[in-house]
Protein backbone atom coordinates (compact mmCIF):
# COMPACT_ATOMS: atom_id res chain seq x y z
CA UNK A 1 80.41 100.84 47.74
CA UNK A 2 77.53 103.15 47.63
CA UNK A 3 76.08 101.89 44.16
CA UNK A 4 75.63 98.59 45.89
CA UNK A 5 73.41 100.00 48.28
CA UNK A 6 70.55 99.43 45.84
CA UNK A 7 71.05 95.70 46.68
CA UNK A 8 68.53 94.68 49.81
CA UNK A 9 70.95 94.11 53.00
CA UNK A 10 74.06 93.71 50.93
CA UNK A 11 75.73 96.96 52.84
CA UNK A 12 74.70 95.71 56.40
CA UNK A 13 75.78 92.17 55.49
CA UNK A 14 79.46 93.35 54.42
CA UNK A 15 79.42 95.52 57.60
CA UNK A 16 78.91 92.38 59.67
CA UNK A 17 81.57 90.80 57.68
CA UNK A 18 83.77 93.75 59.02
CA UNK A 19 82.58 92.59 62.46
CA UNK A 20 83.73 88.70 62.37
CA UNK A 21 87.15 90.00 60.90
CA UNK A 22 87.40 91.94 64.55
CA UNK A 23 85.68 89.17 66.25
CA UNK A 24 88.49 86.19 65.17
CA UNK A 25 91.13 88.86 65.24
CA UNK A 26 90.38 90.10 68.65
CA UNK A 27 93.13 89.33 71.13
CA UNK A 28 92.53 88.57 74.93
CA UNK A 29 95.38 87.38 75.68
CA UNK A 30 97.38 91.05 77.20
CA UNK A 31 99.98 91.34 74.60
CA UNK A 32 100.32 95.02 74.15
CA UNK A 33 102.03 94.58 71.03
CA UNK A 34 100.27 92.06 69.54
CA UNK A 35 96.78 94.41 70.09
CA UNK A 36 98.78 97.26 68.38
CA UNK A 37 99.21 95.34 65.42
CA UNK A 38 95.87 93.61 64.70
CA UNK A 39 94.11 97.70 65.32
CA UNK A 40 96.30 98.38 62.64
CA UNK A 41 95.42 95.45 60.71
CA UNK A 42 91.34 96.22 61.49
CA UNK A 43 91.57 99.52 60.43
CA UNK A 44 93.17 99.48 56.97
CA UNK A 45 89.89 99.83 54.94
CA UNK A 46 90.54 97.74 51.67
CA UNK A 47 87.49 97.74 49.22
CA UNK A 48 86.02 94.11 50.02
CA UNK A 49 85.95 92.86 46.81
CA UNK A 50 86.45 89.52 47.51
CA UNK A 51 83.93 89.12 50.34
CA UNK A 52 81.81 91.21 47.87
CA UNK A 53 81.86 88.33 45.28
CA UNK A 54 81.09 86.01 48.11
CA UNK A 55 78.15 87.51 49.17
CA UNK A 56 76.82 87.91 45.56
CA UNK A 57 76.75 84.24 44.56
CA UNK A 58 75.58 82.82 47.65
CA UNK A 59 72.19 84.82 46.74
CA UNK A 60 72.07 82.64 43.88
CA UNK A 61 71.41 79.50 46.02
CA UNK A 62 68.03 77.88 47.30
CA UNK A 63 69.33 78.24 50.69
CA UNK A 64 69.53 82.26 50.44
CA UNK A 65 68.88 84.22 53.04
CA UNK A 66 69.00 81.37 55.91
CA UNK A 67 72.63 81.08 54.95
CA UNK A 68 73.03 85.03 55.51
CA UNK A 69 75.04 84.57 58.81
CA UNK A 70 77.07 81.82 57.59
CA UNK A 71 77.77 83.75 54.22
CA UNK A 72 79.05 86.60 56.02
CA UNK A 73 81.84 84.25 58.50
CA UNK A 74 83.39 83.40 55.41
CA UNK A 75 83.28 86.49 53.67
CA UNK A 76 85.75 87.66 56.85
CA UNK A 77 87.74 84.72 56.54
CA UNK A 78 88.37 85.17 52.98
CA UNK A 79 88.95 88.92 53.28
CA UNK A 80 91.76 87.59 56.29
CA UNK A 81 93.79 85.13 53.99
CA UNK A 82 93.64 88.48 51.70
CA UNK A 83 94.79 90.55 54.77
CA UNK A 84 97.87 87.87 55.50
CA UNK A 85 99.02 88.19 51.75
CA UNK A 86 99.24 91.84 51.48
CA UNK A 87 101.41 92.01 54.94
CA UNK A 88 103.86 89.26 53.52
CA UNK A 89 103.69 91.00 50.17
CA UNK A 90 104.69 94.32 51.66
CA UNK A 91 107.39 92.81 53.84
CA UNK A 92 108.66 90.97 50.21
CA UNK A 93 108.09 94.33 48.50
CA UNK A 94 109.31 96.87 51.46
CA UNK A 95 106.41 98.59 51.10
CA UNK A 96 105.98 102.07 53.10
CA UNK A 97 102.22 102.69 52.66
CA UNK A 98 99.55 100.65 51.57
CA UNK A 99 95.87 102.43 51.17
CA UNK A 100 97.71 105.15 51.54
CA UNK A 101 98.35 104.18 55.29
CA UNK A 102 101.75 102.83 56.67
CA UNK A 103 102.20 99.29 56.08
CA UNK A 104 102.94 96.71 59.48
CA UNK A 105 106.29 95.97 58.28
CA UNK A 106 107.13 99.87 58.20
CA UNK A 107 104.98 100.81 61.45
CA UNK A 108 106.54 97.70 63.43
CA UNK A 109 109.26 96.11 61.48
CA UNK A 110 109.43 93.38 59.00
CA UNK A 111 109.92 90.88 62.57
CA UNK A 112 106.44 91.43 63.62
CA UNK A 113 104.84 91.72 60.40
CA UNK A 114 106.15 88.22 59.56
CA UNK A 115 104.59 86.73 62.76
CA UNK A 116 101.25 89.11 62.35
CA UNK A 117 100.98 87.59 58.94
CA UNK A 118 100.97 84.16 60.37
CA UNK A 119 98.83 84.83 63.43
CA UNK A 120 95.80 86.04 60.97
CA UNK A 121 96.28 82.71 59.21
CA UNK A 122 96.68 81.02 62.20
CA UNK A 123 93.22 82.32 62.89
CA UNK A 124 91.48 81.48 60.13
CA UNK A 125 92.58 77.85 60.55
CA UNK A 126 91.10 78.07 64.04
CA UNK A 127 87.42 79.32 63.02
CA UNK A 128 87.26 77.08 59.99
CA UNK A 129 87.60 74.13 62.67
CA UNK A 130 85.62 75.69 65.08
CA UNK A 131 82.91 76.24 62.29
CA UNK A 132 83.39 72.70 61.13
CA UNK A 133 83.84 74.14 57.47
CA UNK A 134 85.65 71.32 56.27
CA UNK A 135 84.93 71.02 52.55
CA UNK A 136 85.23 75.10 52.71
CA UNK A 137 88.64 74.62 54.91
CA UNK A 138 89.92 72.57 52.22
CA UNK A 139 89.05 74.94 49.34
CA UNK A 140 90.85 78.04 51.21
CA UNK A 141 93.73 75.18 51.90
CA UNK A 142 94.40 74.96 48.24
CA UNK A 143 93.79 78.36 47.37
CA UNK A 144 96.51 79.71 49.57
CA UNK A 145 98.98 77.05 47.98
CA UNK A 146 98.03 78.23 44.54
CA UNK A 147 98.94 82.03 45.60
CA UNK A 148 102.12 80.50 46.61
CA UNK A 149 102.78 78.96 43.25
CA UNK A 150 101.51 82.12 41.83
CA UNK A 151 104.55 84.95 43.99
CA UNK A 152 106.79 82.45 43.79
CA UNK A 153 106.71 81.76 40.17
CA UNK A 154 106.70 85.48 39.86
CA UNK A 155 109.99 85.66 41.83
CA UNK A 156 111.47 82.98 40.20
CA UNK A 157 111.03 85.11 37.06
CA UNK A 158 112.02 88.14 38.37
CA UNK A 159 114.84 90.35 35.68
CA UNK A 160 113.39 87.28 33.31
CA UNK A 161 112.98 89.00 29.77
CA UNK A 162 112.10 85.40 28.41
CA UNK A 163 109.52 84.70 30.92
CA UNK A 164 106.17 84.08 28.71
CA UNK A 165 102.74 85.60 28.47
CA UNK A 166 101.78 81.98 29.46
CA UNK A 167 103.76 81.99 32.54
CA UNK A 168 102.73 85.34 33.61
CA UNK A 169 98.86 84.34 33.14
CA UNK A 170 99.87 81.43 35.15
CA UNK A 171 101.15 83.18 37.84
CA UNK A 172 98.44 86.06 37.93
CA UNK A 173 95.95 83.32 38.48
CA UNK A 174 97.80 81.76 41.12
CA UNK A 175 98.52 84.98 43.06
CA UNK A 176 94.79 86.85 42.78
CA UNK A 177 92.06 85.26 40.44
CA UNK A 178 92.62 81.44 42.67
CA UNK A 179 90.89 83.69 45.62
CA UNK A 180 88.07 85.11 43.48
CA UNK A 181 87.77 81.30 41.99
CA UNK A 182 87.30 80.24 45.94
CA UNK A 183 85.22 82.97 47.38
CA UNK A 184 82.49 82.81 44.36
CA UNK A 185 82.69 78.83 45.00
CA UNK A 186 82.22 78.90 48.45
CA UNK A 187 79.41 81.47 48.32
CA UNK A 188 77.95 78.99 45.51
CA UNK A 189 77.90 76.02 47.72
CA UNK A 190 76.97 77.81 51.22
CA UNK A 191 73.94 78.27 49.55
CA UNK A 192 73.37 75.20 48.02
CA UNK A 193 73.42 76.18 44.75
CA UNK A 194 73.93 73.27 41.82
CA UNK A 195 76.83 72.42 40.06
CA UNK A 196 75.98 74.23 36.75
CA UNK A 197 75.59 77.56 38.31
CA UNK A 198 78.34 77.29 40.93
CA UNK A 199 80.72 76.17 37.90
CA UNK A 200 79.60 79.46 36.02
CA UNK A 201 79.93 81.83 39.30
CA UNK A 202 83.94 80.15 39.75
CA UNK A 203 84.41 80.88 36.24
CA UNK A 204 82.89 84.72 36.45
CA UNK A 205 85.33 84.83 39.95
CA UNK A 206 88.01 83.55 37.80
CA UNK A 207 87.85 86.28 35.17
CA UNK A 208 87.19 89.03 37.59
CA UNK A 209 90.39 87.98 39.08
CA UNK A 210 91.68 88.53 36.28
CA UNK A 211 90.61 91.94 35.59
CA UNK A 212 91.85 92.78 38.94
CA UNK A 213 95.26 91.94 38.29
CA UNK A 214 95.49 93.00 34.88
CA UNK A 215 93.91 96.54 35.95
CA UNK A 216 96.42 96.84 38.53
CA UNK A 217 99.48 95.93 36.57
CA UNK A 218 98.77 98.62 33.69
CA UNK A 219 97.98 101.47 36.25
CA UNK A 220 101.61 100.88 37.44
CA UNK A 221 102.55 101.99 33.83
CA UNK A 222 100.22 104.26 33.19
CA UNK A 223 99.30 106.31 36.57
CA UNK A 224 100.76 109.74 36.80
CA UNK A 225 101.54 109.12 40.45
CA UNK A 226 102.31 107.04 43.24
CA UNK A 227 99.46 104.34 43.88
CA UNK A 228 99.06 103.45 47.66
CA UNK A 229 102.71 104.17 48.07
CA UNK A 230 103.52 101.61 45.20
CA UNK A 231 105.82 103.92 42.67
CA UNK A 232 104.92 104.14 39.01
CA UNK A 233 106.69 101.50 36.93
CA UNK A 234 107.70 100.00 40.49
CA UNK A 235 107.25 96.79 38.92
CA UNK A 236 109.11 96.51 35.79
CA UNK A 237 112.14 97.90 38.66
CA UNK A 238 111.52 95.57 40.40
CA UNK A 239 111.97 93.04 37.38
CA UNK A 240 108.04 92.18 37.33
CA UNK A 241 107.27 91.90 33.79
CA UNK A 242 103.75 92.48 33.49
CA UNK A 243 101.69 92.19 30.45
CA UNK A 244 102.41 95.19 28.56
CA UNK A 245 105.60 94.80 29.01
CA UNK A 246 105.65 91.13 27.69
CA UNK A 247 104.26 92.73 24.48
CA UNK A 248 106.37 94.63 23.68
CA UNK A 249 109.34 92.39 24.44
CA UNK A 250 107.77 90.21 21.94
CA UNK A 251 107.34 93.18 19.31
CA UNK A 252 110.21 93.71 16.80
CA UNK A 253 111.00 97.06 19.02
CA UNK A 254 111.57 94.40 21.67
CA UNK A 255 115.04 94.55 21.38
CA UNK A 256 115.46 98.03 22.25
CA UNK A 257 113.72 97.42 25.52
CA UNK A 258 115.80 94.86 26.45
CA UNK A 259 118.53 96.97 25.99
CA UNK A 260 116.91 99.42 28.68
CA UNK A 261 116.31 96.50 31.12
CA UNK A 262 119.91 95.84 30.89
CA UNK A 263 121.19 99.36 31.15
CA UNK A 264 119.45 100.07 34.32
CA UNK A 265 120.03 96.82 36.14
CA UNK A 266 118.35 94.88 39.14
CA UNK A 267 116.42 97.58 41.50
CA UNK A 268 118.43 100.79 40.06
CA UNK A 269 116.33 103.84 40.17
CA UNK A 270 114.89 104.51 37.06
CA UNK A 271 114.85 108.41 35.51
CA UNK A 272 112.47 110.42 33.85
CA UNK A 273 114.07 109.58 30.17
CA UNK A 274 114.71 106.22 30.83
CA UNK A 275 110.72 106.03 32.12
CA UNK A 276 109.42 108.53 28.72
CA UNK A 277 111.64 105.51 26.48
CA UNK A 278 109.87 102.66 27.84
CA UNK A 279 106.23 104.50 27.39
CA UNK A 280 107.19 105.44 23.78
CA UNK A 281 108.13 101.22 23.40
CA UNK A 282 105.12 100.49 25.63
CA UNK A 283 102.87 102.97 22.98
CA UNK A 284 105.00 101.82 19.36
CA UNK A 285 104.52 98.18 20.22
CA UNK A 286 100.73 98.28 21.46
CA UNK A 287 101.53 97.49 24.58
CA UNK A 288 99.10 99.37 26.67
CA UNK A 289 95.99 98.52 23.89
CA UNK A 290 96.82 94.96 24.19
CA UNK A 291 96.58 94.80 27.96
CA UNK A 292 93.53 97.53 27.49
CA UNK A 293 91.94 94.70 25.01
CA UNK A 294 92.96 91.96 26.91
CA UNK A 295 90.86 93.06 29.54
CA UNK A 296 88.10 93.85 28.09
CA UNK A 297 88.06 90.77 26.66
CA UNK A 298 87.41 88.82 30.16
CA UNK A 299 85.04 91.64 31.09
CA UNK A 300 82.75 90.34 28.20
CA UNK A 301 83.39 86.32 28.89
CA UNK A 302 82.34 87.09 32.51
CA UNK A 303 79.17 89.17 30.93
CA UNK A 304 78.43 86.23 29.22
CA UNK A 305 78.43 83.75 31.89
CA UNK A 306 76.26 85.95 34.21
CA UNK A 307 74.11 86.36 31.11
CA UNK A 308 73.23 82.89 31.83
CA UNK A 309 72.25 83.07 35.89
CA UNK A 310 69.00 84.40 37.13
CA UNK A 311 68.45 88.34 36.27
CA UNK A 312 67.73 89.90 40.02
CA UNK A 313 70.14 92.34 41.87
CA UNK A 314 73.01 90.32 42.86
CA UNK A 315 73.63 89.39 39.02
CA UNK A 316 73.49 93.26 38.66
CA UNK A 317 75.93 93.62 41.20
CA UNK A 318 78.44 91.80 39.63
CA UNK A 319 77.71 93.93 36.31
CA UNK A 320 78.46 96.57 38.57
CA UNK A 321 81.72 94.98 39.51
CA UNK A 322 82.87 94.36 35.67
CA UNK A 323 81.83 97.96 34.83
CA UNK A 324 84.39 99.56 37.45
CA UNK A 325 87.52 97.24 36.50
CA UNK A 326 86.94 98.50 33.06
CA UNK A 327 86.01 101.85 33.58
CA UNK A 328 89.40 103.78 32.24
């Protein structure tokens, strides 16, 4: 985060967002086990980019800095309902690490993680009341049902190879870019700022959502090693079909992966040859450029919306934001 330093309090205001995460996570009620979870939970790191995006629009707003404090509260619940996903999604995924640290369902077993999941949301629901953030409440309300839609569509086509780009992009919004959508809204209206530029700062959430999930989905192709104890091509094993992969099914040397998919079979381990094959597909059919182009495609639609707010640093920062999801 150090290039966002340059931005007046933005560093101390995303440290006190790391203090209300402790503060409505903080347990007083003796259960040994319980604290040993949520430490575990405090202490994973993560790179804030959600809470990040929240703090950046509400500096667009008339009500900037007086909303400061407030700002920062729902920066940490945000960053929580991000927190709950990745525990259920490494308990879906049996996921050893995660930030290169050992996951709650591996530390503690997939029992507890379950329950921690649902005691962080239970949480959040807690301080929303307590905050009165109703019309805020609401927002997270649907934003956690649309990352429902969004894993469970993506189960639903799991070992699919007719499964279209459309329903991927569907489900990609549901499961990440619906929370970038929410925190840039809620930071919009926080700070009072009017419909025309919160509708712009949901849209430039909305493509940096999907930048995020786009990025992420071709590094699991293209990395050269683990990533935070995900496995390279982990996904298309797991029967995720991510976007270069939907290419090329849809290439005339489509066929030919298909056959692979069916060769190695639901969750089989996949070998060296059988992963050098599906690169050479991957590179023959464009695969990797049209996920590479695809994304730099939203990085210039969300230039071009911030084009159109108020130049000053927290417009910069979100440049800053766009430059590292596309930086190769």
């Amino acid at each position: 985060m150090a290039a966002f330093d340059k931005i007046e309090g933005l560093s101390d205001d995303l440290k006190l967002v790391d203090v209300y995460v402790d503060e409505y996570l903080r347990d007083e009620s003796g259960h040994t086990a319980l604290r040993s979870v949520l430490n575990t939970i405090t202490t994973g790191g993560g790179k804030k980019v959600r809470p990040l995006v929240l703090l950046l629009s509400g500096r667009f707003g008339p009500k900037w800095p007086k909303c400061r404090d407030q700002l920062c509260k729902m920066g940490a619940t945000v960053e929580m309902i991000h927190t709950a996903s990745l525990i259920h999604d490494d308990i879906v995924d049996d996921s050893p690490l995660r930030r290169g640290r050992p996951t709650v369902q591996s530390k503690f077993g997939k029992e507890m993680a379950v329950y921690a999941g649902d005691f962080v949301l239970s949480r959040i629901v807690f301080y929303l009341f307590k905050e009165a953030s109703i019309e805020a409440g609401m927002l997270l309300a649907k934003t956690v049902e649309s990352m429902c839609y969004g894993e469970i569509g993506q189960y639903a086509h799991a070992y699919d190879t007719k499964v279209t780009v459309e329903d991927y992009l569907s489900n990609i919004f549901g499961k990440t870019a619906s929370l970038f959508v929410a925190a840039c809204g809620i930071g919009a209206m926080e700070s009072g700022c009017g419909e025309k530029t919160s509708m712009i700062l949901r849209q430039v959430g909305e493509h940096i959502g999907y930048l995020f999930q786009l990025r992420d989905d071709l590094l699991n192709i293209i990395s050269t090693g683990d990533r935070e104890g995900k496995p390279v091509h982990s996904d298309f094993i797991n029967g995720t079909y991510t976007l270069p992969i939907l290419h090329a099914l849809h290439h005339p040397s489509g066929h030919r992966l298909r056959e692979v998919i069916h060769t190695i079979g639901s969750g089989a381990a996949v070998s060296d040859c059988i992963k050098e094959e599906i690169q050479d597909i991957l590179n023959s059919s464009r695969g990797i450029e049209f996920t590479r182009e695809t994304i730099r495609c939203h990085a210039e639609q969300a230039g071009e919306l911030l084009s159109s707010l108020p130049e000053g640093p927290a417009r910069q920062g979100f440049y800053e934001i766009l430059d590292r999801l596309t930086a190769d």
